[in-house]
Protein backbone atom coordinates (compact mmCIF):
# COMPACT_ATOMS: atom_id res chain seq x y z
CA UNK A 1 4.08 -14.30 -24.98
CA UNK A 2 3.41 -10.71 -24.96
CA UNK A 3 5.61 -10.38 -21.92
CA UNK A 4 8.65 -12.37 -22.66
CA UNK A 5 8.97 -9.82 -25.86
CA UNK A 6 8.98 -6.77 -24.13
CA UNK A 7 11.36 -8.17 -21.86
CA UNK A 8 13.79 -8.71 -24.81
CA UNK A 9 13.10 -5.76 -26.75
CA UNK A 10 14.47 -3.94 -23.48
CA UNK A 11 17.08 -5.90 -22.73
CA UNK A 12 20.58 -3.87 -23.12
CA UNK A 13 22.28 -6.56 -25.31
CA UNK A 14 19.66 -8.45 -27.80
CA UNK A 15 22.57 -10.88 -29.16
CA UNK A 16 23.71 -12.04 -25.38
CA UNK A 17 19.83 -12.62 -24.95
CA UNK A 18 18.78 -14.80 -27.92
CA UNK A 19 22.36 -16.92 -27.44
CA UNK A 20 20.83 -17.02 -23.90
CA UNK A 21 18.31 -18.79 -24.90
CA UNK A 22 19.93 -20.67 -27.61
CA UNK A 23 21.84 -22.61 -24.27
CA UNK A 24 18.64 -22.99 -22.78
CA UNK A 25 16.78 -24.17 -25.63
CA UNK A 26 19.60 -26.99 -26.40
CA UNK A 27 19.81 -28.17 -22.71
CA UNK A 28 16.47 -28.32 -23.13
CA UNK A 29 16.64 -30.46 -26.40
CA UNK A 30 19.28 -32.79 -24.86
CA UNK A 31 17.14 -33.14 -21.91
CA UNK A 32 13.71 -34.13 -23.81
CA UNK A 33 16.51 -37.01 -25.77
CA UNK A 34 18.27 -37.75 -22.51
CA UNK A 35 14.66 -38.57 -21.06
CA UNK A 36 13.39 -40.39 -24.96
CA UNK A 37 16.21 -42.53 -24.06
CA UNK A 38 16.03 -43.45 -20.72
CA UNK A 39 19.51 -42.24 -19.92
CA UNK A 40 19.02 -41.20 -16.19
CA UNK A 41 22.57 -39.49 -15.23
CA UNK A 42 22.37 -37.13 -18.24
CA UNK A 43 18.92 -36.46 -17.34
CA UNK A 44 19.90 -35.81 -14.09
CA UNK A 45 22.87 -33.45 -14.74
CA UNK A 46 20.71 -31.04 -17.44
CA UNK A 47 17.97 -30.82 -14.87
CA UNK A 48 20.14 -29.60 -12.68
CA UNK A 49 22.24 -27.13 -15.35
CA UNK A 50 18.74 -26.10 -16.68
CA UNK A 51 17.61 -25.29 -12.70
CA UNK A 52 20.76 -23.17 -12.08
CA UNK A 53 20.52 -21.02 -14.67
CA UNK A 54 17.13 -20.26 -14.36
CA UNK A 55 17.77 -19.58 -10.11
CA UNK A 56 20.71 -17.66 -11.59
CA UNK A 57 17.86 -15.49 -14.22
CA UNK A 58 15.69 -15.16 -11.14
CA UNK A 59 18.34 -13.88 -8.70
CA UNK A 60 19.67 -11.74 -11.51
CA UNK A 61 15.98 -10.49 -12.42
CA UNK A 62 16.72 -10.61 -16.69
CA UNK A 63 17.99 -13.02 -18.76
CA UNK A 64 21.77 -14.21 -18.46
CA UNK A 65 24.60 -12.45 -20.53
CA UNK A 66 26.97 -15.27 -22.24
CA UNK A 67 29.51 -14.44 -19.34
CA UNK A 68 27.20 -15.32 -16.71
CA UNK A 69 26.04 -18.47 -18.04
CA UNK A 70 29.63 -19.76 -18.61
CA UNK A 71 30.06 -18.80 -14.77
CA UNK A 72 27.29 -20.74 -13.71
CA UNK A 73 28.46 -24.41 -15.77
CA UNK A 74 31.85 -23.23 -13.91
CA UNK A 75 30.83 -23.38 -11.02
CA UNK A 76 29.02 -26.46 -11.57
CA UNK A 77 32.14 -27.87 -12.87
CA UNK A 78 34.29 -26.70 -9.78
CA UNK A 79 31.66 -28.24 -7.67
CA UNK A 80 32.03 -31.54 -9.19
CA UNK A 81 35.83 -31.44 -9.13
CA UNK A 82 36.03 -30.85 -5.63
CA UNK A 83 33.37 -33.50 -5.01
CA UNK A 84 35.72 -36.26 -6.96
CA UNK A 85 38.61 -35.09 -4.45
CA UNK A 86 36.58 -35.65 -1.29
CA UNK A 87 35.30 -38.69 -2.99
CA UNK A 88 38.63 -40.15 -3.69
CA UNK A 89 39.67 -39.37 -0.35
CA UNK A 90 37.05 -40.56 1.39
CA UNK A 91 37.65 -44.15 -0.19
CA UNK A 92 34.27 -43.74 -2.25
CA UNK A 93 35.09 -44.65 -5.83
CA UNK A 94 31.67 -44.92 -6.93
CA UNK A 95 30.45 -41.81 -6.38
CA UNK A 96 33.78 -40.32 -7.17
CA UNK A 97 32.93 -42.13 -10.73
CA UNK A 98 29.57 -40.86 -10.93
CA UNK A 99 30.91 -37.12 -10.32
CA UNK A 100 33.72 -37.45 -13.38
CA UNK A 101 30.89 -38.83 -15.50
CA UNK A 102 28.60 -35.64 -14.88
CA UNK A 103 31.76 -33.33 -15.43
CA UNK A 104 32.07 -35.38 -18.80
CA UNK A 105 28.31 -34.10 -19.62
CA UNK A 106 29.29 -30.44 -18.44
CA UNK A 107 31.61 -30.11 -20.45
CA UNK A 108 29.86 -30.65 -23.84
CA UNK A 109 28.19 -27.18 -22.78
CA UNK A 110 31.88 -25.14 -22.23
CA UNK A 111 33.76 -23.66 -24.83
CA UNK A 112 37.21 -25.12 -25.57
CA UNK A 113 39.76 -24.96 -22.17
CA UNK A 114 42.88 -22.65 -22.64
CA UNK A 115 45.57 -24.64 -23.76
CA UNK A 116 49.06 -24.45 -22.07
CA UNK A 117 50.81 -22.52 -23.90
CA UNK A 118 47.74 -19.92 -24.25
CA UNK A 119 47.77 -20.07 -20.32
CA UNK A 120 51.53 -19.22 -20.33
CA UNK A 121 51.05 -16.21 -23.04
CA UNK A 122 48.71 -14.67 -21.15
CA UNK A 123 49.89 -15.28 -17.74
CA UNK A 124 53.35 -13.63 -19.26
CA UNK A 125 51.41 -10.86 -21.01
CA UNK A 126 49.55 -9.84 -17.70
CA UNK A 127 52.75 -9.59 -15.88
CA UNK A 128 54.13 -6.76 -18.22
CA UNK A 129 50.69 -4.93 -18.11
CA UNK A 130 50.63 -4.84 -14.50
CA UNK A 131 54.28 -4.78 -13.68
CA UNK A 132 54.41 -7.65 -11.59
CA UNK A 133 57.74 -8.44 -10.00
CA UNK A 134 57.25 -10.32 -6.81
CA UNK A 135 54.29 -12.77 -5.30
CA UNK A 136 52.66 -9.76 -3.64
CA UNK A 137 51.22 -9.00 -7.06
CA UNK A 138 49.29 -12.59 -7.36
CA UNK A 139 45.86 -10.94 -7.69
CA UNK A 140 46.39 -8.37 -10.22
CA UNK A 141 48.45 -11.07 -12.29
CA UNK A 142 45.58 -13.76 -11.89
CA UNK A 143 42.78 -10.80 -12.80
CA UNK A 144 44.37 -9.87 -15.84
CA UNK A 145 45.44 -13.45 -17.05
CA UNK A 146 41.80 -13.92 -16.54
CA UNK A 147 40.46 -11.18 -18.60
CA UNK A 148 42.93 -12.23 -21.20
CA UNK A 149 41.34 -15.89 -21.28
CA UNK A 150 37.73 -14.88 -21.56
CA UNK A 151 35.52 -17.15 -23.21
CA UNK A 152 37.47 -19.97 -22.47
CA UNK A 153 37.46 -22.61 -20.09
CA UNK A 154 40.03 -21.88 -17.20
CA UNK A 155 40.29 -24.05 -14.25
CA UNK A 156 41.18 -21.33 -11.54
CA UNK A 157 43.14 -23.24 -9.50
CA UNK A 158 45.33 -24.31 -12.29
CA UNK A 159 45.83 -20.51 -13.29
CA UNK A 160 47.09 -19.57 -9.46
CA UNK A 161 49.47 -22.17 -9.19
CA UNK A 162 51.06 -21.17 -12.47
CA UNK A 163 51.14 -17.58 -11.39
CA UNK A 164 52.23 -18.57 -7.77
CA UNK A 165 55.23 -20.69 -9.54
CA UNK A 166 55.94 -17.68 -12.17
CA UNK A 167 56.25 -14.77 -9.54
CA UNK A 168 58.36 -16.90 -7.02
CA UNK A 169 60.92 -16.95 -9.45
CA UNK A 170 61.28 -13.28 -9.55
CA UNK A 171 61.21 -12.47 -6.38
């Protein structure tokens, strides 16, 4: 016990720490329920949340910022969107099915996603900052978009088309 407080009393950022936890402490709530009631996929998918973010705290060496931990269900989210492509590809429907259930669970864990038109503003906003007039500029468009969509859910891929489409018309 001893050792987990000195661990947060010098972490950098107390607040990031203790929400931190808050995330791991609910995942760990809905997993003790998900396993009460026998309901094996959700089970399944906050095991494996709960291991990445603790492989995540271990690679890291401290406890996960806010930012981080978003990163990490991201990821997880990517990985299961890409999965339901192959899947649907491949002529596998069922597991394609089982993939869009477990991003359904994910997603209870994400803040809201950027809606269109907040996608739009800032794509259009980081175009002024960075002067943007031609495709070439793609990354520093996408970066500050990016910055200017923190702490919501952005679905990368989504964000570089609409930057891709945006800068082809001015150049």
């Amino acid at each position: 016990m001893e050792r987990v407080f000195i661990q947060v009393e010098r972490s950098t950022n107390f607040r990031s720490c203790t929400n931190q936890m808050a995330l791991i402490e609910r995942i760990q709530k809905d997993l003790t329920e998900a396993m009460m009631s026998k309901d094996e996929l959700r089970l399944s998918v906050l095991r494996m949340v709960k291991s990445a973010l603790k492989y995540k705290e271990i690679e890291k060496v401290r406890p996960l910022e806010d930012a981080e931990s978003l990163q990490v269900l991201q990821t997880l989210m990517k990985q299961r969107r890409e999965s339901v492509e192959q899947f649907s590809r491949g002529g596998r429907q069922d597991l394609a099915d089982k993939e869009t259930k477990e991003i359904a669970i994910l997603e209870v864990y994400l803040p809201a996603g950027a809606s269109d038109a907040e996608m739009s503003a800032a794509i259009e906003a980081a175009i002024v900052e960075t002067g943007a007039n031609s495709p070439k500029s793609m990354g520093a468009v996408i970066k500050s978009a990016k910055a200017r969509l923190e702490g919501k859910t952005v679905d990368g891929k989504a964000l570089s088309e609409r930057v891709k489409e945006r800068l082809s018309k001015m150049g």
